[in-house]
Protein backbone atom coordinates (compact mmCIF):
# COMPACT_ATOMS: atom_id res chain seq x y z
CA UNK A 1 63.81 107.22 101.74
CA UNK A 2 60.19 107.86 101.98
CA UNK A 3 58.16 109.73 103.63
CA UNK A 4 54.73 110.37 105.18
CA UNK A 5 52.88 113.43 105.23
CA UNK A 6 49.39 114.14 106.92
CA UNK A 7 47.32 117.18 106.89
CA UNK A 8 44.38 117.47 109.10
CA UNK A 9 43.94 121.02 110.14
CA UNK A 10 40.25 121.39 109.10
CA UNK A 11 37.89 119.77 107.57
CA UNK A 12 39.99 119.70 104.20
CA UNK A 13 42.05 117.09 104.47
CA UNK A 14 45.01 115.69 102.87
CA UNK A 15 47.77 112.90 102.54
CA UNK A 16 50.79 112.62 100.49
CA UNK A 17 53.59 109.64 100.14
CA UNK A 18 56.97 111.64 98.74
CA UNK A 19 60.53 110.00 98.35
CA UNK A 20 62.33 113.37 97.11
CA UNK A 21 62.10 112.61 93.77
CA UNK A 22 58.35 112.45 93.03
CA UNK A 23 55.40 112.31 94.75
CA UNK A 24 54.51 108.48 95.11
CA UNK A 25 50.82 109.51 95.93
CA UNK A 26 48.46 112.06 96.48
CA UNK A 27 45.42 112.38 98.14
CA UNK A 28 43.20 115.28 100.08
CA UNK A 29 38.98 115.25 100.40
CA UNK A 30 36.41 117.11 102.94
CA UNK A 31 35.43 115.66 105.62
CA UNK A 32 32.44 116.09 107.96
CA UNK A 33 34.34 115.92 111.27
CA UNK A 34 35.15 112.15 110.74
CA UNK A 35 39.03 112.49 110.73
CA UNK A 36 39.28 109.82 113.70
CA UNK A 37 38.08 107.15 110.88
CA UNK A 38 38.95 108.31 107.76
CA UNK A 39 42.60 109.04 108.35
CA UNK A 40 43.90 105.72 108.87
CA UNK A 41 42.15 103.81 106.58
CA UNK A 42 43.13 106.37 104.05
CA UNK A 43 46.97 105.95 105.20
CA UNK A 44 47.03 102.19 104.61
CA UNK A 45 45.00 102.85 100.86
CA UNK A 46 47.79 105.10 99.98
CA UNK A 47 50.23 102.93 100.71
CA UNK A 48 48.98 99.93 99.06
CA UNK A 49 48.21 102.26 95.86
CA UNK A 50 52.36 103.28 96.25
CA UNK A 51 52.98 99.75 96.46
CA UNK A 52 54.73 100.71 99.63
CA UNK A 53 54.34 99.15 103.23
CA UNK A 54 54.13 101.17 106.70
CA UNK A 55 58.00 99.51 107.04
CA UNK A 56 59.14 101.79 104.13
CA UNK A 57 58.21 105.07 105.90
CA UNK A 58 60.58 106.68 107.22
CA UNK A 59 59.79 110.03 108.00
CA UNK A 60 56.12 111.65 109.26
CA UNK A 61 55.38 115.20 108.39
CA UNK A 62 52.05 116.99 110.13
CA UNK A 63 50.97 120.10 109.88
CA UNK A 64 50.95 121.45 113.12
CA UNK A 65 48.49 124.41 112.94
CA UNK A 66 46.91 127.07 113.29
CA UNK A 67 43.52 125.14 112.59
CA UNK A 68 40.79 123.59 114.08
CA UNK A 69 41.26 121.94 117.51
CA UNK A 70 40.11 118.83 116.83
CA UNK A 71 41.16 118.51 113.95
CA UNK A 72 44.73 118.82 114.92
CA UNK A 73 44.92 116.98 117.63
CA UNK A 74 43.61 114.15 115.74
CA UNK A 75 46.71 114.07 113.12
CA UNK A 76 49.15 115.18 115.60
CA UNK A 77 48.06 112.08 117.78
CA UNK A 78 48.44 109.90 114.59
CA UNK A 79 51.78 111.23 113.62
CA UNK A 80 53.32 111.09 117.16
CA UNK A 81 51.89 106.91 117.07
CA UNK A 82 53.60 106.11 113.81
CA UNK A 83 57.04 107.61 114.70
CA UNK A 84 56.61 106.82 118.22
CA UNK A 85 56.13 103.08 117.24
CA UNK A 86 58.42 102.62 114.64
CA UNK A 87 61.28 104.88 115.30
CA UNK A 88 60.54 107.52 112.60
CA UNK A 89 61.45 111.28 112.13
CA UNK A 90 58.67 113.38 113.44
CA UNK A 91 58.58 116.63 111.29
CA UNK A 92 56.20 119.68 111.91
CA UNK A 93 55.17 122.31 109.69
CA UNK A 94 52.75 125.42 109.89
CA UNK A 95 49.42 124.74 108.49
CA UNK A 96 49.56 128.19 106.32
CA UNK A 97 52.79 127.92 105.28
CA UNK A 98 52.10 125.11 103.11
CA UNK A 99 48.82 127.58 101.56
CA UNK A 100 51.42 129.95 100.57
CA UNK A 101 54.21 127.58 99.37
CA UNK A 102 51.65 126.81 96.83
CA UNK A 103 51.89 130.27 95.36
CA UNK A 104 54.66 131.87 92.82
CA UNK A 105 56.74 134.14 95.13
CA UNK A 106 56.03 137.84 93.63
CA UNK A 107 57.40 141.66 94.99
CA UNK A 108 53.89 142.07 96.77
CA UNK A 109 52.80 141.19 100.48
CA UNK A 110 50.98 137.20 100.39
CA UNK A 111 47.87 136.63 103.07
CA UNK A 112 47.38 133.05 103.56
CA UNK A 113 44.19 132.06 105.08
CA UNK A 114 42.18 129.43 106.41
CA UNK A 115 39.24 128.50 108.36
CA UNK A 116 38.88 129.52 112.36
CA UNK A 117 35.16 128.53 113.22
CA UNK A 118 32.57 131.24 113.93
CA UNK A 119 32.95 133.43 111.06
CA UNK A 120 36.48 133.84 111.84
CA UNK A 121 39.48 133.04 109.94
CA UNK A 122 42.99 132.48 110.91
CA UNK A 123 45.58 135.14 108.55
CA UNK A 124 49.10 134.52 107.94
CA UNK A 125 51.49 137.73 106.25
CA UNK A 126 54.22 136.59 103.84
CA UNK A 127 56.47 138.31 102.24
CA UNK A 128 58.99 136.91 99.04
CA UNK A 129 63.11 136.46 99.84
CA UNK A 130 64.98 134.57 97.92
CA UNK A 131 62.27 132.88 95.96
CA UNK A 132 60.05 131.81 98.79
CA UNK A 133 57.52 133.06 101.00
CA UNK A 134 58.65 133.61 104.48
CA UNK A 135 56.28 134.06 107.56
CA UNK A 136 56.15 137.85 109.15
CA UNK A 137 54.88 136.72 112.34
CA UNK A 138 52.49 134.48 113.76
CA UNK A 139 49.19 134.12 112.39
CA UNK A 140 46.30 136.01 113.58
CA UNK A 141 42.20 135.44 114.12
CA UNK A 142 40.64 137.94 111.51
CA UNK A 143 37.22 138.66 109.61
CA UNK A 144 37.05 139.11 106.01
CA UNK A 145 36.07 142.59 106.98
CA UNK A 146 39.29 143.56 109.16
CA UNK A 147 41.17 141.40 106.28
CA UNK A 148 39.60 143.44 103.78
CA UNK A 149 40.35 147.05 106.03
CA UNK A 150 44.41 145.84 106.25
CA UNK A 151 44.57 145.47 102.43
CA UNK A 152 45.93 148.98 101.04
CA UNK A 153 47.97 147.97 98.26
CA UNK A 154 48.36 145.41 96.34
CA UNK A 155 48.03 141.96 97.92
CA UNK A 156 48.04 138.44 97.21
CA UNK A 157 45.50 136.19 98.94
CA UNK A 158 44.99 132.84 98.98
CA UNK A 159 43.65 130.10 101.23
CA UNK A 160 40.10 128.74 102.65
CA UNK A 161 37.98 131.35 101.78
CA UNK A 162 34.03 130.80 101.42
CA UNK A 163 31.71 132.36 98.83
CA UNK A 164 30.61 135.18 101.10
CA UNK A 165 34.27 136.37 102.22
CA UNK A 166 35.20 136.47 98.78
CA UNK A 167 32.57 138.37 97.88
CA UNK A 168 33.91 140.92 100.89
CA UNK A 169 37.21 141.02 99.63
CA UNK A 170 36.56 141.74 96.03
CA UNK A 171 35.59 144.91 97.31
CA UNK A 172 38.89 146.15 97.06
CA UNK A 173 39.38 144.64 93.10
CA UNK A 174 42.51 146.77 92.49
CA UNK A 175 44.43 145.06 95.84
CA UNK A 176 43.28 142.10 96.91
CA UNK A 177 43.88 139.88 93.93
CA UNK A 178 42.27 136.92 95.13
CA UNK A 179 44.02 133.62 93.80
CA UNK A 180 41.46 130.85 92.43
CA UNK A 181 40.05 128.08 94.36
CA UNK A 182 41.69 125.59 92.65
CA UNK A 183 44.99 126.95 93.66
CA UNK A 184 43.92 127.69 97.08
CA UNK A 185 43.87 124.43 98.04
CA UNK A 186 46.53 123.24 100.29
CA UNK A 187 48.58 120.44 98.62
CA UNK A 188 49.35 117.48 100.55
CA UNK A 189 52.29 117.08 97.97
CA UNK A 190 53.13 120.86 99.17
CA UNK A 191 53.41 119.99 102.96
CA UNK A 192 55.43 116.42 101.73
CA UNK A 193 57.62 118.74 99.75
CA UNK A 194 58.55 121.25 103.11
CA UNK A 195 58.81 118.45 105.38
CA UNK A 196 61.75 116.67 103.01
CA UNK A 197 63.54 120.20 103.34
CA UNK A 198 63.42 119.89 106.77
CA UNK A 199 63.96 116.62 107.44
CA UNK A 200 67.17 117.10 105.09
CA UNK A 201 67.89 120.14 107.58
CA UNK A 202 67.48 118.09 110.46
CA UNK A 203 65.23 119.99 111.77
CA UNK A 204 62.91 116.98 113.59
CA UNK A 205 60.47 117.70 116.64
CA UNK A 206 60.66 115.75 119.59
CA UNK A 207 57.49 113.87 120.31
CA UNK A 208 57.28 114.33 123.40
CA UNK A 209 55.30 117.32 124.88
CA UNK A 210 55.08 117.88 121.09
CA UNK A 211 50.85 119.87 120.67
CA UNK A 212 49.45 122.10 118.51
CA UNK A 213 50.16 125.76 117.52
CA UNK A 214 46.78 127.90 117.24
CA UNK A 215 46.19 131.03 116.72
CA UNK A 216 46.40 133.86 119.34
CA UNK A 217 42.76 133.75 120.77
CA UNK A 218 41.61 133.99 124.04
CA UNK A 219 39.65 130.39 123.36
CA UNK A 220 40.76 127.25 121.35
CA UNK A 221 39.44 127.28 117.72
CA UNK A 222 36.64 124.79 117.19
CA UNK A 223 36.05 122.74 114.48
């Protein structure tokens, strides 16, 4: 069994091909807003690199947000065609948990951001049991400042965070230990990883009606 998994959420981007033994293929970039065309053709490389065919998939994963709007839609629209079509498992997962999945689990709080649009960003609390992160709630729109004025002890933070915000959150040296940027990356081979757990689970989304998740806001988050 193999299986697709797609992350569009912002303008990072990411792919992965996973069987549940090893990850078959690998691939995330930027993008400037182009998801529409670069996701597909990207797809079909990966496959061909896999020496796999769209008739081997069995399984789509997506992440399924908080992120941009666009941006979302755009994968979610893809994913819901392939299984759709061809009769495939449609499997969802939160955008952030896959940031802090990346992470080792450790006996301190985890904040897993990404990028909102506007100066914002969208913050996700996690907190270690039984050596994985787990979600405390749904994720929020935040500053780096209000980020950086809920941090009073210790606190892991990874995620999409520019220049600027981690110049902001350095402030507080002694708490906010501030993971690198080359593990803050979300892993497409992360996301393929969670959506074979719950595809093994059975826990499969039903197409239909099936849209994003963003954060609480009073608007939808650009891109």
């Amino acid at each position: 069994m193999t299986l697709l998994a797609i992350d569009s959420s912002t303008r990072a981007l990411g792919i992965a091909l996973y069987d549940g033994q090893q990850v078959r293929y690998e691939l995330a970039w930027n993008s400037d807003n182009f998801h529409t065309v670069e996701l597909a053709p990207a797809i079909e490389e990966g496959l061909a690199r896999a020496q796999l065919k769209m008739k081997d998939i069995e399984a789509v994963g997506v992440t399924i947000g908080p992120g941009s709007y666009t941006g979302l839609r755009i994968g979610l629209a893809l994913a819901k065609g392939l299984t759709l079509g061809g009769q495939r498992a449609l499997i969802t997962v939160p955008t952030l948990d896959v940031v802090a999945a990346a992470q080792p689990t450790a006996d301190k709080p985890l904040a897993a951001v990404l990028q909102a649009g506007r100066g914002r960003i969208a913050v996700g609390w996690y907190a270690a049991k039984d050596g994985q992160w787990v979600a405390q709630g749904e994720a929020q729109l935040s500053t780096a400042q209000d980020l950086l004025a809920a941090i009073n002890k210790p606190t892991i933070i990874c995620g999409e965070i520019y220049a600027e915000e981690r110049k902001i959150l350095a402030r507080k040296h002694a708490n906010a230990q501030l993971v690198s940027p080359a593990w803050s990356n979300r892993r497409p081979a992360v996301l393929a990883e969670l959506t074979w757990q719950r595809w093994q689970a059975g826990d499969i989304a039903d197409p239909a009606g099936l849209g994003p998740v963003y954060t609480q806001s009073t608007e939808n988050i650009p891109q």
